[in-house]
N, C-alpha and C. Protein backbone atom coordinates (compact mmCIF):
# COMPACT_ATOMS: atom_id res chain seq x y z
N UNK A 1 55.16 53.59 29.67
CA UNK A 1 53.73 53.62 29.61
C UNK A 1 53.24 53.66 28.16
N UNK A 2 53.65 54.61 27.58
CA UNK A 2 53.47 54.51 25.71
C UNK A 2 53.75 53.15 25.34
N UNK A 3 54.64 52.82 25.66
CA UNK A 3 54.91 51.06 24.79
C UNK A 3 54.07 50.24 25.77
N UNK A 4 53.76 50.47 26.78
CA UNK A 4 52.62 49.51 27.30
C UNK A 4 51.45 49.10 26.80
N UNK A 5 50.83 50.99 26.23
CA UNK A 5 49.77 51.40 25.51
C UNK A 5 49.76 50.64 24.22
N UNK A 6 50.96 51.41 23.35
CA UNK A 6 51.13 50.31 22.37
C UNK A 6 51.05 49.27 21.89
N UNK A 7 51.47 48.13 23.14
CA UNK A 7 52.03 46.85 22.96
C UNK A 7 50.44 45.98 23.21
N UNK A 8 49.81 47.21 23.94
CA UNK A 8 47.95 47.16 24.72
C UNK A 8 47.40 46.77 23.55
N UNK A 9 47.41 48.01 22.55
CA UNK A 9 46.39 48.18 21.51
C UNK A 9 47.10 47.15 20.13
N UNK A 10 48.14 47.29 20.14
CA UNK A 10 48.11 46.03 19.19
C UNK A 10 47.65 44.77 19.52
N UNK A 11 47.87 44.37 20.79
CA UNK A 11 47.37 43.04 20.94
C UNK A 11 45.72 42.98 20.58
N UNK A 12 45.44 43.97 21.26
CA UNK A 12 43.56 44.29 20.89
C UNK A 12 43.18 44.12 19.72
N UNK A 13 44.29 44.82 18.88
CA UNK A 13 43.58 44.64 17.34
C UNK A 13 44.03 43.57 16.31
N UNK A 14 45.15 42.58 17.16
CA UNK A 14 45.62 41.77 16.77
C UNK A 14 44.72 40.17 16.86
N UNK A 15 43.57 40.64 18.21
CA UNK A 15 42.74 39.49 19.00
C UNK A 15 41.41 40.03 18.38
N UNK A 16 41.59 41.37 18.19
CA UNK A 16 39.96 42.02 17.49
C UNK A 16 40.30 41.09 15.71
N UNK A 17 41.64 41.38 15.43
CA UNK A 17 41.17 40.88 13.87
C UNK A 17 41.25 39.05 13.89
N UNK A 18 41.51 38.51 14.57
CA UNK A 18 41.62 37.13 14.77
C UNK A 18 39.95 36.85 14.68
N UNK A 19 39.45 37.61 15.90
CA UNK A 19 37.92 36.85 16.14
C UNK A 19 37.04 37.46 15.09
N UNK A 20 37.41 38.39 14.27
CA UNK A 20 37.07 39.35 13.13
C UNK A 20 37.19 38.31 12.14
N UNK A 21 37.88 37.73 11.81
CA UNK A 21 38.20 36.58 10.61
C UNK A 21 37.70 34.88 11.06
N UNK A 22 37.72 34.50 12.65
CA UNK A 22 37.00 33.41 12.75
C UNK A 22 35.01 33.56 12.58
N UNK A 23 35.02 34.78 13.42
CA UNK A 23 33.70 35.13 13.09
C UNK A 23 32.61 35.31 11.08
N UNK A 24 33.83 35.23 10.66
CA UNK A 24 33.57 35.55 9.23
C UNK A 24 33.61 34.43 8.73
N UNK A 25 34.79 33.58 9.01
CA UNK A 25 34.53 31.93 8.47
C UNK A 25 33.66 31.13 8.67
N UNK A 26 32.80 31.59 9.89
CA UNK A 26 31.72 30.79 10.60
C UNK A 26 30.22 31.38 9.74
N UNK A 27 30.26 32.47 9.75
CA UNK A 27 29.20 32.92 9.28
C UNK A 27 29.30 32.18 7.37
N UNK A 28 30.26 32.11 6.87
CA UNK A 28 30.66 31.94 5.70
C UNK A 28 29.99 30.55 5.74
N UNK A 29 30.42 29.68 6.26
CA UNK A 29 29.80 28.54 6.73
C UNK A 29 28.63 27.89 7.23
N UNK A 30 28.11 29.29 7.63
CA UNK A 30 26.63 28.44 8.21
C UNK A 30 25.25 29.22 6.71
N UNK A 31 25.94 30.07 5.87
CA UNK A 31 25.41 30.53 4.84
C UNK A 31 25.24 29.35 3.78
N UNK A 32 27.25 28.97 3.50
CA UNK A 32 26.59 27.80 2.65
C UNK A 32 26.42 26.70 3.32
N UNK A 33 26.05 26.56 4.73
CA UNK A 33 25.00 25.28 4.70
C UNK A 33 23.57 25.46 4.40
N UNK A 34 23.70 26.57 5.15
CA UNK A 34 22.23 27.05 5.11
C UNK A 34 21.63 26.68 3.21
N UNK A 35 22.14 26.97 2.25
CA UNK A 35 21.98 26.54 1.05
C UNK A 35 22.04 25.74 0.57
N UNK A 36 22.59 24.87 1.32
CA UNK A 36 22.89 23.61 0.73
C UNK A 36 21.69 22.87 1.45
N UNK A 37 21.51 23.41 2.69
CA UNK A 37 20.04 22.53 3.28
C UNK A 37 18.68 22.81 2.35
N UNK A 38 18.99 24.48 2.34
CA UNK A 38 17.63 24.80 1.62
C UNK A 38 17.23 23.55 0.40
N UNK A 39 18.32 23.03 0.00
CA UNK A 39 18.06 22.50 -1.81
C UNK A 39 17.76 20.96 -1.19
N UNK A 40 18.33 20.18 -0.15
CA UNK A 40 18.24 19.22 0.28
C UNK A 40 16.48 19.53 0.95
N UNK A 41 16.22 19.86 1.56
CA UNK A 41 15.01 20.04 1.96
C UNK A 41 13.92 20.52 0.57
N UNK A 42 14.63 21.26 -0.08
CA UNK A 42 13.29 20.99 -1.54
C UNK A 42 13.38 19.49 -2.51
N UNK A 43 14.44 19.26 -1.95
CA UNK A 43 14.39 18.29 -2.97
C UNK A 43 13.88 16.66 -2.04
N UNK A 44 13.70 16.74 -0.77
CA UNK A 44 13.34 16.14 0.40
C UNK A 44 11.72 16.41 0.23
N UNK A 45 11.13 17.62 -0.59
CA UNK A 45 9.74 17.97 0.11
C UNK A 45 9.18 17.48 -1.39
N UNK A 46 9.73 17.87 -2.19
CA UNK A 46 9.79 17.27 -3.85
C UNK A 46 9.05 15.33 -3.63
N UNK A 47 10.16 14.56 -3.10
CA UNK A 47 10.55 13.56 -2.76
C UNK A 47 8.82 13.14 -2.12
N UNK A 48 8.89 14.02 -1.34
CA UNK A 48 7.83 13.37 -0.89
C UNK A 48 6.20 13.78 -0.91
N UNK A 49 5.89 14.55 -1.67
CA UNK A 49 5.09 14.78 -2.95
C UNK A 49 5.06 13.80 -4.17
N UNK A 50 5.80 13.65 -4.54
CA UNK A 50 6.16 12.44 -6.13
C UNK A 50 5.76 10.83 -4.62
N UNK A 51 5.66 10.76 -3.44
CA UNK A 51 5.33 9.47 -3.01
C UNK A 51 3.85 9.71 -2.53
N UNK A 52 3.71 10.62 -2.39
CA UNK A 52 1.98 11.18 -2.19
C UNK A 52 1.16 10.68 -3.26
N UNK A 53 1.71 11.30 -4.60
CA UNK A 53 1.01 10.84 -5.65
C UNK A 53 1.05 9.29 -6.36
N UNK A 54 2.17 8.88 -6.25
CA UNK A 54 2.37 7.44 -5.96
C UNK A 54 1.35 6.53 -5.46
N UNK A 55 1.12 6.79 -3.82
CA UNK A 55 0.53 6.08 -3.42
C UNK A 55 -1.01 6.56 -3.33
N UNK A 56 -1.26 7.41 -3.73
CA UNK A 56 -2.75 8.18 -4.32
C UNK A 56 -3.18 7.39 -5.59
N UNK A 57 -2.35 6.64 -7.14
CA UNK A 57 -2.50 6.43 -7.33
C UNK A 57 -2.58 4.54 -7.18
N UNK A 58 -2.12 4.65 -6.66
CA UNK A 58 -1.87 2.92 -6.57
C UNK A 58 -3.29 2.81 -5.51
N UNK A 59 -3.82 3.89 -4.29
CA UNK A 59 -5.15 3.28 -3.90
C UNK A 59 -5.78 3.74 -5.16
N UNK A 60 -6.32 4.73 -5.54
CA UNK A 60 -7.12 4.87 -7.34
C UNK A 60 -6.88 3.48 -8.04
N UNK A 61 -6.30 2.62 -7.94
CA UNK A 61 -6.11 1.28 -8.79
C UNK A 61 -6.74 0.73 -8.18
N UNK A 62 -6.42 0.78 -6.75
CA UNK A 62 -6.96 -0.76 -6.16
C UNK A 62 -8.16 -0.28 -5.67
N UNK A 63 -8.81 1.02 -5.61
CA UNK A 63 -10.29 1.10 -5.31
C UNK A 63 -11.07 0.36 -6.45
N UNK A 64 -10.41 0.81 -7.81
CA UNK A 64 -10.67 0.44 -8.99
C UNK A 64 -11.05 -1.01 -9.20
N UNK A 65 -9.85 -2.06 -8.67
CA UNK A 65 -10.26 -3.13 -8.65
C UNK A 65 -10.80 -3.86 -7.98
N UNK A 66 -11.15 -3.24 -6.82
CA UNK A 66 -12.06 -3.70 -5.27
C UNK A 66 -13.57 -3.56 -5.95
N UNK A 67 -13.82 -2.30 -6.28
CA UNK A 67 -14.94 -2.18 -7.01
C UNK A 67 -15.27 -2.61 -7.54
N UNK A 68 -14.38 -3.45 -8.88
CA UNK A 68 -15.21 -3.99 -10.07
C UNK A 68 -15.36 -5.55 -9.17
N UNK A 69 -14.43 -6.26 -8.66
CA UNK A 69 -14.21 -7.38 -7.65
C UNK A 69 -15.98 -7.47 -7.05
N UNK A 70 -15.82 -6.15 -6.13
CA UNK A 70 -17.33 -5.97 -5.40
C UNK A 70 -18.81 -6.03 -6.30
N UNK A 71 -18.77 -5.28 -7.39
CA UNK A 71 -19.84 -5.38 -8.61
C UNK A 71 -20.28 -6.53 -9.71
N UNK A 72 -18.61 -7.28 -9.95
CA UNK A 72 -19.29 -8.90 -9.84
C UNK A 72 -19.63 -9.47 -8.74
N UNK A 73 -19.42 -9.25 -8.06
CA UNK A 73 -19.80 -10.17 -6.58
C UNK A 73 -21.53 -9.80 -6.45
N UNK A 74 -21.86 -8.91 -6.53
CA UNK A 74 -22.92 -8.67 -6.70
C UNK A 74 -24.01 -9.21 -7.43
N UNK A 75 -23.51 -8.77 -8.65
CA UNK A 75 -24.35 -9.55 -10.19
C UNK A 75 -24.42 -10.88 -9.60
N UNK A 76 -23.17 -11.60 -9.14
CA UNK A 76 -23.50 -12.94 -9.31
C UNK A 76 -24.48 -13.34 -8.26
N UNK A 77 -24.43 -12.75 -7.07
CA UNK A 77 -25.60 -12.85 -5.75
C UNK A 77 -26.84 -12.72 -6.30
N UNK A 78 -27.19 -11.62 -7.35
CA UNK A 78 -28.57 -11.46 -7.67
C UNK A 78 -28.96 -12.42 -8.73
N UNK A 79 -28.02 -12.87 -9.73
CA UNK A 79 -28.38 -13.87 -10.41
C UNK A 79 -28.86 -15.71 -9.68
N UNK A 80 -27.68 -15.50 -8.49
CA UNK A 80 -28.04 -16.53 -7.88
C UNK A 80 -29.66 -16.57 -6.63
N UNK A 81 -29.96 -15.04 -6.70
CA UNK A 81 -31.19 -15.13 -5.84
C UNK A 81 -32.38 -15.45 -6.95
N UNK A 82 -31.93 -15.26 -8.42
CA UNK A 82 -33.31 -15.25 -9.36
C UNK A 82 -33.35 -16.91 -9.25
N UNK A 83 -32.14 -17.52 -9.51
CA UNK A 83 -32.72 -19.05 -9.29
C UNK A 83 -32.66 -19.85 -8.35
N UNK A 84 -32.51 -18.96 -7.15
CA UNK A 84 -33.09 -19.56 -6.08
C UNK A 84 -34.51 -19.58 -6.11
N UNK A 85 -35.12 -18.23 -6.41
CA UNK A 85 -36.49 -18.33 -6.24
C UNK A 85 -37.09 -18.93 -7.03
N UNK A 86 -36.28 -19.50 -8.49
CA UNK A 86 -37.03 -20.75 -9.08
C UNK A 86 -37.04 -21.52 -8.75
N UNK A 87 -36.33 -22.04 -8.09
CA UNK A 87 -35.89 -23.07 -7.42
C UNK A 87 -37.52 -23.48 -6.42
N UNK A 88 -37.38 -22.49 -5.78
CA UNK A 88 -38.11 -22.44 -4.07
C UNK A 88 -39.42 -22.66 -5.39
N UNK A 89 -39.88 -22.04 -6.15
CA UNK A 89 -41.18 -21.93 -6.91
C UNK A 89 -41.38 -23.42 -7.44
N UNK A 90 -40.62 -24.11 -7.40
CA UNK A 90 -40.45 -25.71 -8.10
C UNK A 90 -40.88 -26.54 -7.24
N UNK A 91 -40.59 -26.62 -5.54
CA UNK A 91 -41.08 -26.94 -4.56
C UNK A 91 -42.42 -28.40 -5.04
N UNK A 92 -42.57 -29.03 -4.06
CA UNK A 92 -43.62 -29.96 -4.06
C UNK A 92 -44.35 -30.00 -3.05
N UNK A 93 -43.49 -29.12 -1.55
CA UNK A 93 -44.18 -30.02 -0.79
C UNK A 93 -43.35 -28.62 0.60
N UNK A 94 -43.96 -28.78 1.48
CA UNK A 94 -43.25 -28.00 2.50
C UNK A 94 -42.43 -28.06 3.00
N UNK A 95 -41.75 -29.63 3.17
CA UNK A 95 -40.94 -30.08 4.08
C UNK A 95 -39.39 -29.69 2.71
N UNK A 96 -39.74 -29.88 1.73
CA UNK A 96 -38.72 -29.65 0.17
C UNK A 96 -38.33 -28.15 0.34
N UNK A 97 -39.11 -27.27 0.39
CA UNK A 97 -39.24 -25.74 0.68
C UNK A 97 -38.71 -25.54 1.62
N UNK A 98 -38.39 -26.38 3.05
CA UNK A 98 -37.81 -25.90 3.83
C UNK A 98 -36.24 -26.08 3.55
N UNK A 99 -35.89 -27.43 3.55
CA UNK A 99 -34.73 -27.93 3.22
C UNK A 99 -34.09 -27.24 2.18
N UNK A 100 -34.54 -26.81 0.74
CA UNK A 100 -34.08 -26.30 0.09
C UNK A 100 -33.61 -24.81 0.59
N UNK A 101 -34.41 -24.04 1.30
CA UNK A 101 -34.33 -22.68 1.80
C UNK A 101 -33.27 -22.87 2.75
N UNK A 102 -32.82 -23.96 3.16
CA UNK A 102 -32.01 -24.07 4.27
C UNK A 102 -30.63 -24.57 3.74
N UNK A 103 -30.52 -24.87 2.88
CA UNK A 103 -29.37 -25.20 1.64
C UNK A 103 -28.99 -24.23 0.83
N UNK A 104 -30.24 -23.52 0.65
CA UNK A 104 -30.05 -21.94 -0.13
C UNK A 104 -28.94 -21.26 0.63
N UNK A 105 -29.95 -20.67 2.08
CA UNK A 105 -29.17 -20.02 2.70
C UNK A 105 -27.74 -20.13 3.41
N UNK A 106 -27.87 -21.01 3.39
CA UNK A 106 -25.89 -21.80 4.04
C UNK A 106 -25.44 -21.72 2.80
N UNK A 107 -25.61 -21.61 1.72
CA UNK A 107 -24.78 -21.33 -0.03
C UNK A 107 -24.58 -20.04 0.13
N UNK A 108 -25.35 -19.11 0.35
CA UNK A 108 -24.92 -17.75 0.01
C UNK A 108 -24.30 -17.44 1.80
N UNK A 109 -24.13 -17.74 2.42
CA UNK A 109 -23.99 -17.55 3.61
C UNK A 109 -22.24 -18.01 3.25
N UNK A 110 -21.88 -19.07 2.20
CA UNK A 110 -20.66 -19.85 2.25
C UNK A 110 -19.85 -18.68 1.76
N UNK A 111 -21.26 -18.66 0.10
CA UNK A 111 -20.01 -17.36 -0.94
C UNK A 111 -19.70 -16.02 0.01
N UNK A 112 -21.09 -15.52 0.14
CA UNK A 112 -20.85 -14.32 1.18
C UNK A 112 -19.64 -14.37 2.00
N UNK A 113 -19.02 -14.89 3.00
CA UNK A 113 -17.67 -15.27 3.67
C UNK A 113 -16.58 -15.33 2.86
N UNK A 114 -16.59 -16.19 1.77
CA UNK A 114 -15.89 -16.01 0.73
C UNK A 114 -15.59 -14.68 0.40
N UNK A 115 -15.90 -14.05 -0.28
CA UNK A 115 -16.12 -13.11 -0.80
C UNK A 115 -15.82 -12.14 0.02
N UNK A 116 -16.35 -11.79 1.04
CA UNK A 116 -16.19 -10.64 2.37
C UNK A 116 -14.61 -11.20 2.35
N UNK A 117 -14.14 -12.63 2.84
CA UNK A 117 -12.52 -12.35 2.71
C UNK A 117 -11.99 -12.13 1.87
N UNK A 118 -12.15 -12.01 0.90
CA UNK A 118 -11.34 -12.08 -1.13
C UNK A 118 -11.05 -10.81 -0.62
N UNK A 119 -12.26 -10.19 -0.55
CA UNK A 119 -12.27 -8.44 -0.95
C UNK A 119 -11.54 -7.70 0.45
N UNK A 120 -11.60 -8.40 1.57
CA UNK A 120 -10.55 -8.09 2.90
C UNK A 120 -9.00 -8.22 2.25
N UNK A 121 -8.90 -9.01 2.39
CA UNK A 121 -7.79 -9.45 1.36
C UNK A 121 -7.26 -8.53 0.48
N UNK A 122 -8.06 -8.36 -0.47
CA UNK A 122 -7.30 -7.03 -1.02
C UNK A 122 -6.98 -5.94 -0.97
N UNK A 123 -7.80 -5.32 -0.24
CA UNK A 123 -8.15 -4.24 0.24
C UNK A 123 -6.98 -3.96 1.65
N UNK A 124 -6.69 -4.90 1.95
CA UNK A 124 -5.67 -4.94 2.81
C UNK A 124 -4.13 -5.14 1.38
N UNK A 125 -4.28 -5.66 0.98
CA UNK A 125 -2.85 -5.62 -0.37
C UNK A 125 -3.11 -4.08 -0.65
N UNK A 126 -3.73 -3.88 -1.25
CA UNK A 126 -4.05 -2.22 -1.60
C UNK A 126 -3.52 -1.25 -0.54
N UNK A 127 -3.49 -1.32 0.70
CA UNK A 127 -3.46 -0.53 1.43
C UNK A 127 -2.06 -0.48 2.41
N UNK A 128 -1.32 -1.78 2.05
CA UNK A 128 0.24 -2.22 2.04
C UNK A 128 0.95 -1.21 1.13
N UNK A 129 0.55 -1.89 -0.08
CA UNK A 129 1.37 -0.81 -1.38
C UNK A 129 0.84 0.20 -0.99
N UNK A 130 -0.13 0.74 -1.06
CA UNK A 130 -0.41 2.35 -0.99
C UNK A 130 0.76 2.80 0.05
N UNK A 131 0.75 2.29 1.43
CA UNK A 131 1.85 2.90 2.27
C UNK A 131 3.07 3.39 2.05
N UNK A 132 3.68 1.51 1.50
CA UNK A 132 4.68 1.61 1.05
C UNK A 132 5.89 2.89 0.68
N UNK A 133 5.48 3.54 -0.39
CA UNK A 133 6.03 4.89 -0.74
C UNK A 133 5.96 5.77 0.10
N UNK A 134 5.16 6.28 1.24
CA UNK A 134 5.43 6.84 2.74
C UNK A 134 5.80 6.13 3.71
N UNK A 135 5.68 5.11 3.66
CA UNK A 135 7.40 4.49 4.66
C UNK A 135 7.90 4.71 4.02
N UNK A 136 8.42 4.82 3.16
CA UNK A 136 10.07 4.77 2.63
C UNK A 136 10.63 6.58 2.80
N UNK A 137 9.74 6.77 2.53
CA UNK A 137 9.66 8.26 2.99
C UNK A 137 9.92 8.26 4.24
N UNK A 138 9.47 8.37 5.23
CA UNK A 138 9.23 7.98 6.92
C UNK A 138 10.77 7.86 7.05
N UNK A 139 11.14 6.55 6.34
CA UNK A 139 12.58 6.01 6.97
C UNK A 139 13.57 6.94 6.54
N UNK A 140 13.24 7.29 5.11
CA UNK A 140 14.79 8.27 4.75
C UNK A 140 14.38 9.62 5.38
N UNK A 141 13.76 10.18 5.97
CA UNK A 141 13.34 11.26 6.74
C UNK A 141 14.10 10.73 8.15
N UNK A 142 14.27 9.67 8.61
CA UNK A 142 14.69 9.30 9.98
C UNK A 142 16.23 9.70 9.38
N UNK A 143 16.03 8.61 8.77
CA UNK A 143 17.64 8.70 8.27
C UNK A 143 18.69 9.90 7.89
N UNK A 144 18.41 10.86 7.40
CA UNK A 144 18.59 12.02 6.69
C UNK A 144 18.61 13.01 8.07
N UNK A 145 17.43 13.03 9.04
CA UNK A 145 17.76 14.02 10.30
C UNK A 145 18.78 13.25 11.15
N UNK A 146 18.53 11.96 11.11
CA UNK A 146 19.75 11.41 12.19
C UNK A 146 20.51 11.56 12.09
N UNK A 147 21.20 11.34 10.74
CA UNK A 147 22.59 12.25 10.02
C UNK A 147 23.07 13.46 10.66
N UNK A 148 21.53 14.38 10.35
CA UNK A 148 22.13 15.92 10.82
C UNK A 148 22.18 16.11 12.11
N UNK A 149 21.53 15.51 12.99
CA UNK A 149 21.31 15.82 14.06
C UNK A 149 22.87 15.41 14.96
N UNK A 150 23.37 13.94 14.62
CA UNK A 150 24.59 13.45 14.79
C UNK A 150 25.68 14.41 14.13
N UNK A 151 25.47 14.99 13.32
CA UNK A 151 26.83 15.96 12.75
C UNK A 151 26.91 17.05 13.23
């Protein structure tokens, strides 16, 4: 019965220090991942801050140049309404006044279209690049959890 006891309690403390030392390797292990994620995830949140400002500045450009785009577009509409109305003031006759007003308006009716697409147009380029740097973000965020999630 003593060597039963014996043969009892060593095994116990032989299976107590086994799961005593796997339990310790594991914990050892999920510490330095745990650290090693922490730095991957700042440097992941880093990452995507530096593409925030990126693409913060690249729309700041292209508002920039939509604007000035939009403010000649302008000038030139109002310059072209001053000589229209010289135009219309030159007149001879009613039937001239009409025709001309009707030539006027299909001109600015042409640029106007024009113009409304130029500035679509860019404004849509502007808003490509702006993305850009958050997709790429987006994807290595897919990429980077799919990793972990698969491991």
């Amino acid at each position: 019965m003593a060597t039963a006891k014996k043969n009892g309690t060593a095994a116990f403390a032989k299976s107590y220090e086994q799961f005593y030392n796997q339990a310790r390797e594991q914990l050892d292990k999920a510490q330095k991942s745990a650290f090693e994620n922490m730095d991957q995830i700042t440097d992941f949140n880093r990452e995507n801050a530096e593409a925030l400002i990126v693409s913060g500045n690249i729309v700041a450009k292209g508002a920039e140049v939509v604007g000035k785009e939009f403010s000649a577009y302008a000038q030139k509409a109002a310059e072209a309404n001053i000589e229209a109305a010289q135009k219309l003031s030159a007149v001879k006759n009613p039937q001239e006044f009409l025709d001309l007003q009707a030539e006027l308006v299909k001109a600015v009716f042409d640029d106007f279209i024009a113009e409304s697409s130029k500035l679509q147009d860019m404004s849509t380029k502007v808003s490509n690049e702006a993305a850009q740097p958050l997709n790429d973000r987006i994807n290595k965020a897919v990429e980077t959890f799919s990793k972990s999630i698969a491991a």
